[in-house]
Each structure stands twice: as C-alpha cells, then as structure tokens.
N, C-alpha and C. Protein backbone atom coordinates (compact mmCIF):
# COMPACT_ATOMS: atom_id res chain seq x y z
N UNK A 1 0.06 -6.38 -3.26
CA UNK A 1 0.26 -7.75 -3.69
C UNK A 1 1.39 -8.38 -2.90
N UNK A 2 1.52 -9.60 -2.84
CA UNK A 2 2.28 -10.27 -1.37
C UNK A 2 3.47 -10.37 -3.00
N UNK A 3 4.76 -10.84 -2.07
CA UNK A 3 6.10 -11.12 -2.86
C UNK A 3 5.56 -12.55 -3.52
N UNK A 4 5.96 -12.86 -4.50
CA UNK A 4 5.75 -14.62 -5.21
C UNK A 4 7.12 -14.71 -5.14
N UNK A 5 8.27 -13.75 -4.88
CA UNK A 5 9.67 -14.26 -5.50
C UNK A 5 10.68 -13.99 -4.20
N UNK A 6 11.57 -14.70 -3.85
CA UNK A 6 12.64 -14.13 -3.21
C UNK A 6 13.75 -13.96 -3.91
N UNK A 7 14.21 -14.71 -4.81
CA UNK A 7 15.52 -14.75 -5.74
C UNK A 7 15.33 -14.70 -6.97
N UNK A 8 15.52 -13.66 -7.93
CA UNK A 8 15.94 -13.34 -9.07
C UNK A 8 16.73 -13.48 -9.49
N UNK A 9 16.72 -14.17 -10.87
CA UNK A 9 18.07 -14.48 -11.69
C UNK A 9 19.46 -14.73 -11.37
N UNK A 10 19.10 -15.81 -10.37
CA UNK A 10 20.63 -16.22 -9.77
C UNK A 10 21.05 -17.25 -10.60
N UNK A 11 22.62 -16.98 -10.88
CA UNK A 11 22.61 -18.41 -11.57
C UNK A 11 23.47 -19.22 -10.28
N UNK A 12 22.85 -20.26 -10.66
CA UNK A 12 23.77 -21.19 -9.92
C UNK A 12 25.18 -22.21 -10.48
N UNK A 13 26.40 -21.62 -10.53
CA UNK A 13 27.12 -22.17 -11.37
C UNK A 13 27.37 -23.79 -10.56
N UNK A 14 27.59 -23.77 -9.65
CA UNK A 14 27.97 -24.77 -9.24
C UNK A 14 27.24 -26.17 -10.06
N UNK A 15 26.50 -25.84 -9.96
CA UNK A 15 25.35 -27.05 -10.77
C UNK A 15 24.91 -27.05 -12.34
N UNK A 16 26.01 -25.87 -12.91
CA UNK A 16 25.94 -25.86 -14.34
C UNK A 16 26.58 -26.83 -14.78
N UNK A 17 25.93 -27.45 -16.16
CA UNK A 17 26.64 -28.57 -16.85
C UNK A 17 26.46 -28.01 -18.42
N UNK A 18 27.55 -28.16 -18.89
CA UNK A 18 27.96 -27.64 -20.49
C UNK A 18 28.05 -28.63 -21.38
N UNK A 19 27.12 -28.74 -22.21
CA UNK A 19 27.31 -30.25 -23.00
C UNK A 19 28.54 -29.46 -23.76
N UNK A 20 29.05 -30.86 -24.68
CA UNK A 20 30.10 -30.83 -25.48
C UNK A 20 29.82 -29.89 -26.86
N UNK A 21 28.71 -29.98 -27.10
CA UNK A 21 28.42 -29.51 -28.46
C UNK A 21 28.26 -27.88 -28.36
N UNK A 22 27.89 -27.36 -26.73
CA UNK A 22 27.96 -26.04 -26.17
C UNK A 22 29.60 -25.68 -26.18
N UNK A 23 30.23 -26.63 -25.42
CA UNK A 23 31.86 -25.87 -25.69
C UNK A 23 32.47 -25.74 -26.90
N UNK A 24 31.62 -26.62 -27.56
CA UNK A 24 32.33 -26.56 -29.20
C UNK A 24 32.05 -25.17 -29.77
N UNK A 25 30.63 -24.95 -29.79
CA UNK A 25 30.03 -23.46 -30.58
C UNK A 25 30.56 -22.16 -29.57
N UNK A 26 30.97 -22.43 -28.41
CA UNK A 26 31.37 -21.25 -27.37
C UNK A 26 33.07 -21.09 -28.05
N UNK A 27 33.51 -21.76 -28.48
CA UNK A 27 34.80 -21.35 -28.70
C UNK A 27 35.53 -19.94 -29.53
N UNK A 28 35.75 -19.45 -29.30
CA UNK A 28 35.87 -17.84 -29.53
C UNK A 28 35.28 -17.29 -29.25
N UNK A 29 34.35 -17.44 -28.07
CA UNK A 29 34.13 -16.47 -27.16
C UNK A 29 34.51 -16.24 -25.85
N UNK A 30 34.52 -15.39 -25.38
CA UNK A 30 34.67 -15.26 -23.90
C UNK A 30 34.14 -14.26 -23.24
N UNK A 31 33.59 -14.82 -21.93
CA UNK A 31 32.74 -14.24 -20.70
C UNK A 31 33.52 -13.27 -19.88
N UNK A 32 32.56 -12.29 -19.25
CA UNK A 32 33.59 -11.79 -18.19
C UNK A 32 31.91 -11.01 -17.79
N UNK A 33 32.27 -10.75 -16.49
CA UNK A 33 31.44 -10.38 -15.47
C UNK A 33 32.34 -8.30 -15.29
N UNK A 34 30.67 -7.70 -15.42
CA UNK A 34 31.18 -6.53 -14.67
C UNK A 34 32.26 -5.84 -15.59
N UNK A 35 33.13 -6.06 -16.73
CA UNK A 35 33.67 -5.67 -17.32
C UNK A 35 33.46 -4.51 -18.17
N UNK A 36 32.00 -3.97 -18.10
CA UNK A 36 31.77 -3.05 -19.07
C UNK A 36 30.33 -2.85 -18.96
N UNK A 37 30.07 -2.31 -17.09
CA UNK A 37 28.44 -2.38 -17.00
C UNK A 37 27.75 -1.43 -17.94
N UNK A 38 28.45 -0.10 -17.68
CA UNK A 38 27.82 0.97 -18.73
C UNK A 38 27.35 0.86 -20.30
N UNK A 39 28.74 -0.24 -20.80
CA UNK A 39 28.15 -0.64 -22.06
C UNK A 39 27.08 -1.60 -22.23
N UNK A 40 26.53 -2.28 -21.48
CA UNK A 40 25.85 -3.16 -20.86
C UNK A 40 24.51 -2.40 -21.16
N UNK A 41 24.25 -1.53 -19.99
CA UNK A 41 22.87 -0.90 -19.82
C UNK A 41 22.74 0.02 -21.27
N UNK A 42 23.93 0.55 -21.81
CA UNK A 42 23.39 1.29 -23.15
C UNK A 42 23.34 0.54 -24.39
N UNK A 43 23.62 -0.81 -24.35
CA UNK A 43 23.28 -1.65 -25.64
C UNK A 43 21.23 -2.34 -25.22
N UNK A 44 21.33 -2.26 -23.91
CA UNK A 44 20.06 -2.61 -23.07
C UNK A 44 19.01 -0.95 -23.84
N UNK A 45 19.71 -0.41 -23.41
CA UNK A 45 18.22 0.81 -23.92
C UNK A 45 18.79 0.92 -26.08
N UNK A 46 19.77 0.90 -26.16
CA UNK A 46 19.03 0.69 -27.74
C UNK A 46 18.28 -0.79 -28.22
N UNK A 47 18.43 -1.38 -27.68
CA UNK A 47 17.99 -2.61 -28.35
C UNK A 47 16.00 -2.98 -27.64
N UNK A 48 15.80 -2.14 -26.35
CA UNK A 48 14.47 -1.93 -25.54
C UNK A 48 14.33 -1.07 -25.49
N UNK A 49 14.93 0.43 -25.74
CA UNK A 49 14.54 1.73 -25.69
C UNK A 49 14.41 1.94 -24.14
N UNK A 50 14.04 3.35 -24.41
CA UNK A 50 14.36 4.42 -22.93
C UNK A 50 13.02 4.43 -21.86
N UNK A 51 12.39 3.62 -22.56
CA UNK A 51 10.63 3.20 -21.81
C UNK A 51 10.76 2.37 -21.11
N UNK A 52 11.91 1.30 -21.47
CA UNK A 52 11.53 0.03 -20.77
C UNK A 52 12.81 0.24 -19.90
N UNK A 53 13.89 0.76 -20.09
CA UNK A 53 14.90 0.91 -19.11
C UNK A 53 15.61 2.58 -19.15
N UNK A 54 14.71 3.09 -18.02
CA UNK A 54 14.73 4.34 -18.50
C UNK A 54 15.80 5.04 -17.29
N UNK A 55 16.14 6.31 -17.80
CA UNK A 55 17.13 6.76 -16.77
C UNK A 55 17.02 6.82 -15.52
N UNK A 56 16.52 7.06 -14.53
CA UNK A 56 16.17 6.69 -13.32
C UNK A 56 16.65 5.27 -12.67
N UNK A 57 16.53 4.02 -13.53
CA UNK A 57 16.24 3.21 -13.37
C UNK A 57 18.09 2.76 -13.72
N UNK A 58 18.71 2.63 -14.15
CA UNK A 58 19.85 2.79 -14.90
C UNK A 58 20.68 3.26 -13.93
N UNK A 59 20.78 4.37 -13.52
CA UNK A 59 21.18 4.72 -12.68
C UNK A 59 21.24 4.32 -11.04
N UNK A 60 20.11 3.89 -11.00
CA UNK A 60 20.36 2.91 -9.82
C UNK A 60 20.60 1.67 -9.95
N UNK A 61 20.65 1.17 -11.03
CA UNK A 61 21.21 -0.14 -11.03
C UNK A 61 23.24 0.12 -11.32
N UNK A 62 23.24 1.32 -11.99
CA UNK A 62 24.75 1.18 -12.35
C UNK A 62 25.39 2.01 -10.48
N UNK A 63 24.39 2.22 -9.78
CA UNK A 63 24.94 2.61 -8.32
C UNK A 63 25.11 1.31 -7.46
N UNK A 64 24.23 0.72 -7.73
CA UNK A 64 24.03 -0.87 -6.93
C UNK A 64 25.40 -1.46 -7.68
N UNK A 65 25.49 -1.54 -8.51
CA UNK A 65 26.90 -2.42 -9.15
C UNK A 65 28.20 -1.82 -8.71
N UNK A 66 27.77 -0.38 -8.39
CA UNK A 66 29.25 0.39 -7.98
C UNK A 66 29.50 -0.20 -6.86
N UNK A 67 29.00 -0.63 -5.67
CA UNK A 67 29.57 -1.26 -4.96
C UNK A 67 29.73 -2.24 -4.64
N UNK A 68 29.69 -3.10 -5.97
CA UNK A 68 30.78 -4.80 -6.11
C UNK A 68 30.16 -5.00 -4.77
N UNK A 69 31.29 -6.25 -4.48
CA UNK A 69 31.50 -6.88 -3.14
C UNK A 69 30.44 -6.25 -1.81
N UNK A 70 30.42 -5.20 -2.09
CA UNK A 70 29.66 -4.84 -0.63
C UNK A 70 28.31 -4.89 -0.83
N UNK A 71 27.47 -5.09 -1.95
CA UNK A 71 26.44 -4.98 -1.88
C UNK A 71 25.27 -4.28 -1.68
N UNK A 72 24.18 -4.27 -1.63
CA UNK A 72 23.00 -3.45 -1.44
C UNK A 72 22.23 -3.95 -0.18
N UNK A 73 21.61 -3.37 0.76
CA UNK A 73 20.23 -3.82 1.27
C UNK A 73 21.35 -4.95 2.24
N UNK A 74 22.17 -4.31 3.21
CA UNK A 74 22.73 -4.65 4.26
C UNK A 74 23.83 -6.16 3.50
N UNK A 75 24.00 -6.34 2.07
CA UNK A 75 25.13 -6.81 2.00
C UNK A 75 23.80 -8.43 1.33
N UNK A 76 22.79 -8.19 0.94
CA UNK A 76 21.62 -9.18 0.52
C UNK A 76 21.40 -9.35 -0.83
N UNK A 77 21.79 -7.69 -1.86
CA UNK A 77 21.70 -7.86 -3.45
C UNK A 77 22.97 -7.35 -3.57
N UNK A 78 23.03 -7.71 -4.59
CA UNK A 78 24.00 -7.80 -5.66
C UNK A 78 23.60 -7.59 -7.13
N UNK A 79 24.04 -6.70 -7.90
CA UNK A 79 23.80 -6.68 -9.54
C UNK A 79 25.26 -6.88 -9.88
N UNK A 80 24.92 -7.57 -10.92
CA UNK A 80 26.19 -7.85 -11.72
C UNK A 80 25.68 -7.55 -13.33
N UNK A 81 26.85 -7.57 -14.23
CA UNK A 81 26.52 -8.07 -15.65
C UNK A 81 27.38 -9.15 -16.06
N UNK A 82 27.53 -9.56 -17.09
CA UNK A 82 27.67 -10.48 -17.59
C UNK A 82 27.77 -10.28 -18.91
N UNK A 83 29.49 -10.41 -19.65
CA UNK A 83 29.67 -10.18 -20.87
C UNK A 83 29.71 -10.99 -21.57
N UNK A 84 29.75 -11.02 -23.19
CA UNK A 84 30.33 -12.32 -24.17
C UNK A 84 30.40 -11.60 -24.87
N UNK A 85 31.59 -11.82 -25.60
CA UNK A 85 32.29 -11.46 -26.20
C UNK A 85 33.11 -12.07 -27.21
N UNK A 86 32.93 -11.52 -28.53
CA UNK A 86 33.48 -12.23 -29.63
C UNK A 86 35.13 -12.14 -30.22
C-alpha cells in the first residue's frame, strides 16, 4: 500500500489559539513534555492493554525518545510525550 501520510501528530504550536474559557478550566494544571515517558507508556498499556501497545513496541518507542534532540531516521522523527498534570 503507497504512504497516505507524511506527518503524524505534529502539533503545531505556533498557530495554537486558547480561548479564554480554555485558560480558565486549565488552571491547576500543568504541561510538561518528556517528563515521565515511562509513566506515560505504562498508564498507555493499562488503560489499552498489552495487545494494543505491546512490549516490543514500547520499547522502541521509549529508545526513539532516548535520544531527545538527536532524533531518529537521520535526525527526521522525533517522539515525544506530553504530560498534564494536576
């Protein structure tokens, strides 16, 4: 089957806009990136189980994140996570 996609789940912050009524209900929380991938992928398999994100799979994504900044696939992907936090 040919690719349909080149970019996955990028966000684009630059062009994010936060209504008012979003900063209001966001207040006591806070974001952070990468802060806690492991807890990340193991709240991911209890809440989808070990079928849908199974060890193999986990593991190369928590290897791809190990190297931050440098990237995967000549410096082209990147995994990140993305926390919130109460």
């Amino acid at each position: 089957l040919p690719k349909l996609h080149r970019v996955r789940s990028v966000l684009d912050l630059a062009h994010l806009q936060v209504s008012k009524t979003a900063r209001r209900l966001a207040k006591g929380f806070r974001l952070s990136m990468d802060a806690d991938f492991a807890r990340v992928c193991d709240r991911i398999v209890q809440q989808h189980g070990e079928n849908w994100f199974y060890k193999p799979l986990v593991a190369a994504f928590t290897a791809m994140n190990a190297r931050g900044s440098r990237g995967c696939a000549d410096g082209r992907v990147f995994l990140h996570s993305f926390e919130l936090w109460a």
